[in-house]
C-alpha atoms as a PDB file:
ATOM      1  CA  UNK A   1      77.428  20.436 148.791  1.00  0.00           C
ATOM      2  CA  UNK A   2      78.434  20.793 152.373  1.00  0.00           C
ATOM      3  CA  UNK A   3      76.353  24.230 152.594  1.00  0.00           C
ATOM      4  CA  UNK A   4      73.373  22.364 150.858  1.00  0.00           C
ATOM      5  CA  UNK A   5      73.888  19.316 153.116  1.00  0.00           C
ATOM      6  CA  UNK A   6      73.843  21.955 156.357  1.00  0.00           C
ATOM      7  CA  UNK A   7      70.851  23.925 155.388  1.00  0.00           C
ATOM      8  CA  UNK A   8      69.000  20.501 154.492  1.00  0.00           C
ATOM      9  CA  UNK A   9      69.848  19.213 158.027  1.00  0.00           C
ATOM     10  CA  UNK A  10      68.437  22.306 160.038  1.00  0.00           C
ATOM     11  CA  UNK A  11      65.618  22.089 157.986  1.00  0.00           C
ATOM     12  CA  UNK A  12      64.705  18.732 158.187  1.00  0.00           C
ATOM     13  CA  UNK A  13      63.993  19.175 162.046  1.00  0.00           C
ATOM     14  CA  UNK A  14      63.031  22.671 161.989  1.00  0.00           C
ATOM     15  CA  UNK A  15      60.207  20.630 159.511  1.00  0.00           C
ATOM     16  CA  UNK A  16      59.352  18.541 162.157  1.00  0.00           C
ATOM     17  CA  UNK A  17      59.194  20.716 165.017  1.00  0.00           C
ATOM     18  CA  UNK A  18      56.308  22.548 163.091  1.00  0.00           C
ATOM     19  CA  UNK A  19      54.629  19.639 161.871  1.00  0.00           C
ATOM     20  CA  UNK A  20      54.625  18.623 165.759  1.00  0.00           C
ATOM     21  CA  UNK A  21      53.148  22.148 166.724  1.00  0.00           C
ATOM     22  CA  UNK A  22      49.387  21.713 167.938  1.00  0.00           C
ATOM     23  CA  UNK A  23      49.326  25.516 166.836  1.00  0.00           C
ATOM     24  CA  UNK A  24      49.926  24.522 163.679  1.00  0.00           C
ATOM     25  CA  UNK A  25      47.828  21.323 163.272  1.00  0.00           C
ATOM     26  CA  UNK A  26      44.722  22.749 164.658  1.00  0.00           C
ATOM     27  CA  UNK A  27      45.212  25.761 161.718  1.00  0.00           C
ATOM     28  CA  UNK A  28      46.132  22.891 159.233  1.00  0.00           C
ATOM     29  CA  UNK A  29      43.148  21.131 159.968  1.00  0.00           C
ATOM     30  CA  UNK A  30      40.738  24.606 159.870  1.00  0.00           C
ATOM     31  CA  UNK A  31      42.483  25.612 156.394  1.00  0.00           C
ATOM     32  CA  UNK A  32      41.647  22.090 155.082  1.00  0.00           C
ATOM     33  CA  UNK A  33      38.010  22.282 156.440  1.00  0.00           C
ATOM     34  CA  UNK A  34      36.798  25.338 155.601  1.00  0.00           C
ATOM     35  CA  UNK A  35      38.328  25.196 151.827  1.00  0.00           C
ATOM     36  CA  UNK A  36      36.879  22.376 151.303  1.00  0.00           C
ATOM     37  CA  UNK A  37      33.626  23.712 152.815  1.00  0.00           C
ATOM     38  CA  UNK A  38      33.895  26.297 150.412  1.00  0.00           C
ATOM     39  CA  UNK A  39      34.940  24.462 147.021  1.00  0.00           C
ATOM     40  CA  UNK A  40      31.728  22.497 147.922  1.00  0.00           C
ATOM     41  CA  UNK A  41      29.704  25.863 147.835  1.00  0.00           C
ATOM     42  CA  UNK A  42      30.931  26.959 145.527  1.00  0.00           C
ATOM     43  CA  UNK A  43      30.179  24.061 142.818  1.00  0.00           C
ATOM     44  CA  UNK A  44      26.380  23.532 144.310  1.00  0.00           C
ATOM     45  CA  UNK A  45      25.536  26.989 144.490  1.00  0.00           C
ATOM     46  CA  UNK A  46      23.602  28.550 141.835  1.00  0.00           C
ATOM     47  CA  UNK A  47      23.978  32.394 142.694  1.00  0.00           C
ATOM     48  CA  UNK A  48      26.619  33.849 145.209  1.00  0.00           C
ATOM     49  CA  UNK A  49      25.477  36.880 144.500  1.00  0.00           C
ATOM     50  CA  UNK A  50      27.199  39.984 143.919  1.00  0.00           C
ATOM     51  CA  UNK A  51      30.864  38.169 144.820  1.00  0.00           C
ATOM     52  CA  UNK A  52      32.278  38.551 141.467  1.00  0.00           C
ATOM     53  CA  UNK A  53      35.208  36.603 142.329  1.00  0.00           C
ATOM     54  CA  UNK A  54      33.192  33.674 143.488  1.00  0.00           C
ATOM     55  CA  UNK A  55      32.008  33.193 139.928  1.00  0.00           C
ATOM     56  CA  UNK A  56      32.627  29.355 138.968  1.00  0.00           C
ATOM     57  CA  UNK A  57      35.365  30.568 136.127  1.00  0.00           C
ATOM     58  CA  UNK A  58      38.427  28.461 136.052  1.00  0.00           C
ATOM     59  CA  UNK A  59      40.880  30.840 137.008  1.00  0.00           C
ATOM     60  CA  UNK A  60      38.492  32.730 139.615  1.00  0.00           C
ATOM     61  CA  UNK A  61      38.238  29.267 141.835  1.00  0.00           C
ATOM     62  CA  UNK A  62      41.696  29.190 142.881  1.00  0.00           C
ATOM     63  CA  UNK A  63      42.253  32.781 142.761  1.00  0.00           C
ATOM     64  CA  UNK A  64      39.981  32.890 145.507  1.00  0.00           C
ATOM     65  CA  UNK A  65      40.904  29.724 147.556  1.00  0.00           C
ATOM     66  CA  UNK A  66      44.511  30.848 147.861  1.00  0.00           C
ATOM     67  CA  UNK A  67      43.544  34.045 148.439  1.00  0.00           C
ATOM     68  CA  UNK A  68      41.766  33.246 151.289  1.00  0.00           C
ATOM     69  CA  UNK A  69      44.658  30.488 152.455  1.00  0.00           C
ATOM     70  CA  UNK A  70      47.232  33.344 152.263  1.00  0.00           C
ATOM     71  CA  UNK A  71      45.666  35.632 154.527  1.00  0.00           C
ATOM     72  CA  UNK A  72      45.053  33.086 157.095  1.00  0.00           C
ATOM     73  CA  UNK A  73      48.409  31.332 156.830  1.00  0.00           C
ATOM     74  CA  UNK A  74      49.908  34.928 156.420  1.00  0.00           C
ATOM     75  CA  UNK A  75      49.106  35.783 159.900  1.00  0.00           C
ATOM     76  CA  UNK A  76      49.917  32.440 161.297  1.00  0.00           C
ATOM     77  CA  UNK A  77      53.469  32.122 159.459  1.00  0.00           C
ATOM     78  CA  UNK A  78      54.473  35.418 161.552  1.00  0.00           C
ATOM     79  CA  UNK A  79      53.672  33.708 165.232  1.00  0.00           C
ATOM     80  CA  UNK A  80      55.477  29.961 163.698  1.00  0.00           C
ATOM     81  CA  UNK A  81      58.323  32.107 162.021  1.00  0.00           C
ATOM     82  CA  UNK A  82      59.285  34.176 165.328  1.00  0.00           C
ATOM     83  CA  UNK A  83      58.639  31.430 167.811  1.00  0.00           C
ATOM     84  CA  UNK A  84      61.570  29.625 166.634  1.00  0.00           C
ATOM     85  CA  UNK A  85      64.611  31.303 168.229  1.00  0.00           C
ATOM     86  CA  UNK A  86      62.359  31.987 170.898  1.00  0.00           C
ATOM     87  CA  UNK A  87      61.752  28.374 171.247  1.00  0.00           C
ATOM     88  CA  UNK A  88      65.475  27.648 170.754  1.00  0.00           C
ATOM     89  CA  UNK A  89      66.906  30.072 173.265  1.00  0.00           C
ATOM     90  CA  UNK A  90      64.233  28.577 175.812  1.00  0.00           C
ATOM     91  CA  UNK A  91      65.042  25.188 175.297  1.00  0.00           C
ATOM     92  CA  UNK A  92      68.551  25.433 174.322  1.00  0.00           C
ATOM     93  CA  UNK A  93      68.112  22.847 171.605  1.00  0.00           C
ATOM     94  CA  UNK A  94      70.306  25.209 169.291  1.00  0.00           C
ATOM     95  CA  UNK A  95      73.309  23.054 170.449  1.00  0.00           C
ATOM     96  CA  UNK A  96      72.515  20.256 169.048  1.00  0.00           C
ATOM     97  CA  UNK A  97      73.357  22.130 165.936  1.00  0.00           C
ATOM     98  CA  UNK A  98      76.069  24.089 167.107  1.00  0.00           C
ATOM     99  CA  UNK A  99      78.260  20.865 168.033  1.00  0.00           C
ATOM    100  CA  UNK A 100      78.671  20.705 163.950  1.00  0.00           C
ATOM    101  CA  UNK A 101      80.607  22.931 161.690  1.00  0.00           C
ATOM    102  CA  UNK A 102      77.768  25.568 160.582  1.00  0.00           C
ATOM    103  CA  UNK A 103      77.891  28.760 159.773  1.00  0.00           C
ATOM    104  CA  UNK A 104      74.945  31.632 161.073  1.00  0.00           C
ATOM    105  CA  UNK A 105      73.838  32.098 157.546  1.00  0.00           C
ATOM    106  CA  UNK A 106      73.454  27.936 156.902  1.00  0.00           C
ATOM    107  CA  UNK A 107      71.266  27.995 160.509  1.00  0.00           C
ATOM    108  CA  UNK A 108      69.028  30.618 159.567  1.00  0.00           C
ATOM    109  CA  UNK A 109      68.448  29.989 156.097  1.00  0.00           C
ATOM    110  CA  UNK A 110      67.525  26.569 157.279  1.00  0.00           C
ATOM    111  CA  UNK A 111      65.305  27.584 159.692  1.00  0.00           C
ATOM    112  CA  UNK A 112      63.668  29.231 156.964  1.00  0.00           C
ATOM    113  CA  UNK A 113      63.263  26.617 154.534  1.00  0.00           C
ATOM    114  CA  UNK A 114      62.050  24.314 157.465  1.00  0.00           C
ATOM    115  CA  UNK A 115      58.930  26.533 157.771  1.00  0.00           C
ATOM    116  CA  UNK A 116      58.797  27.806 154.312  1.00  0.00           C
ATOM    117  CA  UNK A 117      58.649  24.303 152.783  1.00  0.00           C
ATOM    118  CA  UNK A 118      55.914  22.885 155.673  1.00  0.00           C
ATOM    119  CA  UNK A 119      53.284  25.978 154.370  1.00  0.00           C
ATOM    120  CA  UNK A 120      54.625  25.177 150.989  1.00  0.00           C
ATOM    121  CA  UNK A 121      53.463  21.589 151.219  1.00  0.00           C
ATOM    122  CA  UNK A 122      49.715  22.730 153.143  1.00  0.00           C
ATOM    123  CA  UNK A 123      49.210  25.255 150.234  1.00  0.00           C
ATOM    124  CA  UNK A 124      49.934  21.972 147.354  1.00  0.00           C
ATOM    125  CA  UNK A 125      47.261  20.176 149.513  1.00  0.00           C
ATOM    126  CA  UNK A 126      44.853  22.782 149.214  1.00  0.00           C
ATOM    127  CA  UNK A 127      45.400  23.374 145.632  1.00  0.00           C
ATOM    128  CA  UNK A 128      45.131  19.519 145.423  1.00  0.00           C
ATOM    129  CA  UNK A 129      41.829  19.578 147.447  1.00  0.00           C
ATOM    130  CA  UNK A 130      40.379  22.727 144.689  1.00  0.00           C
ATOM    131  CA  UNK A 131      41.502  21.042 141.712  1.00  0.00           C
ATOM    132  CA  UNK A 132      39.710  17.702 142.805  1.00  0.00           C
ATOM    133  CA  UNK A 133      36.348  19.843 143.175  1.00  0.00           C
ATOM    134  CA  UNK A 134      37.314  21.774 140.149  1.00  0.00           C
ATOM    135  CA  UNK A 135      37.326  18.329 137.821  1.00  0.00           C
ATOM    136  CA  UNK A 136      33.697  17.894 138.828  1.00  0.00           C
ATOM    137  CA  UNK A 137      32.521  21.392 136.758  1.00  0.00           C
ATOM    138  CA  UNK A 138      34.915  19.572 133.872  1.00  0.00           C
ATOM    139  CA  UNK A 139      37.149  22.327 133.413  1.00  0.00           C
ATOM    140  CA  UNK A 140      40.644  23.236 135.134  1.00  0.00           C
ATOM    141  CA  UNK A 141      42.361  26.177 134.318  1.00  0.00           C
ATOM    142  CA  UNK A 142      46.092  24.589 135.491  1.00  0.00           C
ATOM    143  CA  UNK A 143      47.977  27.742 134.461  1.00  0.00           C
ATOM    144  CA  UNK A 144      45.785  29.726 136.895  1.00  0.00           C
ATOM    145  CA  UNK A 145      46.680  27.442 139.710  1.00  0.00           C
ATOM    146  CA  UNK A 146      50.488  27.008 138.755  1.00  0.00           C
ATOM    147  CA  UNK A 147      50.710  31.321 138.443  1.00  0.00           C
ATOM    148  CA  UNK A 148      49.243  31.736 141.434  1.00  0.00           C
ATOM    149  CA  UNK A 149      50.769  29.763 143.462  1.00  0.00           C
ATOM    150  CA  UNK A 150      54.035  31.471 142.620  1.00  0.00           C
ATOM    151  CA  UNK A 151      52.694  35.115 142.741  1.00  0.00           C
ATOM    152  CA  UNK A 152      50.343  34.620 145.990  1.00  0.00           C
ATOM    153  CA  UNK A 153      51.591  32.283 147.952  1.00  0.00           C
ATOM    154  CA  UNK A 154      54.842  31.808 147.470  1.00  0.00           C
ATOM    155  CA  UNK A 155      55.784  35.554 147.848  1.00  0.00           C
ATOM    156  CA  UNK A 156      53.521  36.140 150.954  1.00  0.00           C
ATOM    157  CA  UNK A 157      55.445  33.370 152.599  1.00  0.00           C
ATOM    158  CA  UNK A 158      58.757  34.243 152.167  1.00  0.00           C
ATOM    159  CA  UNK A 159      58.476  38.084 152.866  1.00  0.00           C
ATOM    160  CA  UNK A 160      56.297  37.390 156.093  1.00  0.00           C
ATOM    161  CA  UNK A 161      58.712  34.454 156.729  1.00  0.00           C
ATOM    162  CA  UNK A 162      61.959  36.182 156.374  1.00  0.00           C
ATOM    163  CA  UNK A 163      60.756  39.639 158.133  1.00  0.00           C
ATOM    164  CA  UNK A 164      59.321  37.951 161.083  1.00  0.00           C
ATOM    165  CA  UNK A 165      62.648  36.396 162.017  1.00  0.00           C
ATOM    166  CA  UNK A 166      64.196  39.629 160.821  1.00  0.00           C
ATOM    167  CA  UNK A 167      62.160  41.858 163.525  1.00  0.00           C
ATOM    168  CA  UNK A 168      62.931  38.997 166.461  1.00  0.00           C
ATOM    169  CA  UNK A 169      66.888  39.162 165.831  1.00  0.00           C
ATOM    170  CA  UNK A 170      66.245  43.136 165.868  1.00  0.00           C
ATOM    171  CA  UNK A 171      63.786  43.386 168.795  1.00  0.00           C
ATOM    172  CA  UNK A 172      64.641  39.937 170.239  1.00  0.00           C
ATOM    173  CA  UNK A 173      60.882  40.073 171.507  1.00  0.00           C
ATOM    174  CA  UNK A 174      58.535  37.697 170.605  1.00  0.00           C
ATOM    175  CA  UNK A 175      55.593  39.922 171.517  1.00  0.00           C
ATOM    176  CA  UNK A 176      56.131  42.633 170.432  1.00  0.00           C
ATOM    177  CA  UNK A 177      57.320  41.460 166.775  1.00  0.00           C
ATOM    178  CA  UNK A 178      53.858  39.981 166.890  1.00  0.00           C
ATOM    179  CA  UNK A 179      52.402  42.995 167.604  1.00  0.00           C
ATOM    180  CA  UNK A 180      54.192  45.271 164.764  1.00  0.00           C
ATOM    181  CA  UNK A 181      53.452  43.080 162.041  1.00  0.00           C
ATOM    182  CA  UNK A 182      49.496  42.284 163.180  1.00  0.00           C
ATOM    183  CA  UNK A 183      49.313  46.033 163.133  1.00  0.00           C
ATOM    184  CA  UNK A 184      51.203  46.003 159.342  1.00  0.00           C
ATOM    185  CA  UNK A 185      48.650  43.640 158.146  1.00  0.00           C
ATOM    186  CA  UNK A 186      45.671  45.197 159.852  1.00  0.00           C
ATOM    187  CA  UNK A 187      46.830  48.104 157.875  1.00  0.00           C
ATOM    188  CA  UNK A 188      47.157  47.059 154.870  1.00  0.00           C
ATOM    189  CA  UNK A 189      43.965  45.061 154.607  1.00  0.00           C
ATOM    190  CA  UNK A 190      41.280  47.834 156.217  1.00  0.00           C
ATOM    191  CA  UNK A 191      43.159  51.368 155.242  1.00  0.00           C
ATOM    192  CA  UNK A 192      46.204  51.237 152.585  1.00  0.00           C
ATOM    193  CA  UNK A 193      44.493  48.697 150.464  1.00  0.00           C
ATOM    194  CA  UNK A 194      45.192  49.149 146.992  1.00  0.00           C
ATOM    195  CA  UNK A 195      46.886  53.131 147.770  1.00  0.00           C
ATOM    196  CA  UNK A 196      50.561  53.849 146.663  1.00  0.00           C
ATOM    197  CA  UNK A 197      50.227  51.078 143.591  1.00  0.00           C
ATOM    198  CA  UNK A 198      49.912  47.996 146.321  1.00  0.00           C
ATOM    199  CA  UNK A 199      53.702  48.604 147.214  1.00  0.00           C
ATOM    200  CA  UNK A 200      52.834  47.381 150.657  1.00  0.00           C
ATOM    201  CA  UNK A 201      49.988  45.065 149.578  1.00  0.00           C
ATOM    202  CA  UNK A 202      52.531  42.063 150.089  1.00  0.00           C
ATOM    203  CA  UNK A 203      49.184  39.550 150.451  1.00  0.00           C
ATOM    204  CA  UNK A 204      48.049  40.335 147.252  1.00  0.00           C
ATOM    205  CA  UNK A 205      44.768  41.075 149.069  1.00  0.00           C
ATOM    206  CA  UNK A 206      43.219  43.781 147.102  1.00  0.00           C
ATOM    207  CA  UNK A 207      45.109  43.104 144.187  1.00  0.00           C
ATOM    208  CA  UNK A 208      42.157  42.519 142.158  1.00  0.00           C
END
């Protein structure tokens, strides 16, 4: 319970540092803004032409939403997800943790689930905002939402999550973390695509 009760406690404020985080709210609002933009497309357009996926079928809608949600927040998880030991050697705010008895695995792993569960909860408002439009075409496909939230979002998060903080306790910089994994994306979106059976597709992106 104690190692439950640590992790909880980092996370709680790691939660709150990110919900703080202009960066953060300004790409909360955009994601929020532009899906709904979309969902409303979507249901009053007649023809999106040859967009396939844009088709109003149940299970395309939020295949396509979160699809679109997971590359954005993919790219902004790696900046939020490195800029936290940056922030706390900076600020020095790590000792307000280190004053209690935790261990380096309980203070990481917290730090994860801080941001982890913060992206978590923007990706249930999103599916929340889809389903909503959804209702109005009087079919939901709620399987399609609940599997793919756990195949695309889920996974994206806590891969890009967990090597972004891996890279900045390697490199220790910021910067150029930032740059490697830009480059890994950029990569795997415009020239590995769907080559080598997706193995380094981890965005699900043209995983079609």
């Amino acid at each position: 319970m104690t190692f439950i009760s640590n992790i909880q406690s980092v996370a709680k404020y790691e939660s709150k540092l990110l919900i703080r985080s202009w960066f953060f709210r300004v790409f909360t609002v955009l994601a929020v803004g532009i899906i709904s933009f979309l969902n409303f497309m979507l249901f009053v357009s007649e023809d999106m032409g040859e967009l396939w996926i844009a088709t109003s079928i149940p299970s395309n809608i939020p295949y396509l939403i979160l699809l679109l949600l997971n590359t954005g927040q993919a790219v902004i998880a790696i900046f939020l997800a490195s800029d936290f030991l940056k922030r706390d050697k900076k600020l020095d705010t790590s000792e307000v943790f280190y004053v209690r008895p935790l261990s380096n695995a309980e203070y990481v792993i917290g730090k994860i689930w801080g941001n982890l569960r913060v992206f978590l909860i923007l990706n249930l408002i999103v599916i929340g905002i889809t389903i909503a439009f959804n209702l109005t075409s009087g079919e939901v496909d709620w399987m399609a939402y609940i599997i793919y939230f756990f195949l695309i979002s889920v996974p994206t998060l806590v891969f890009i999550i967990g090597l972004s903080i891996f890279l900045m306790l390697v490199l220790k910089n910021q910067a150029l973390t930032f740059v490697i994994l830009l480059g890994y994306i950029g990569l795997t979106v415009f020239y590995i695509e769907d080559k080598f059976y997706y193995l380094f597709d981890y965005m699900a992106y043209s995983f079609h």
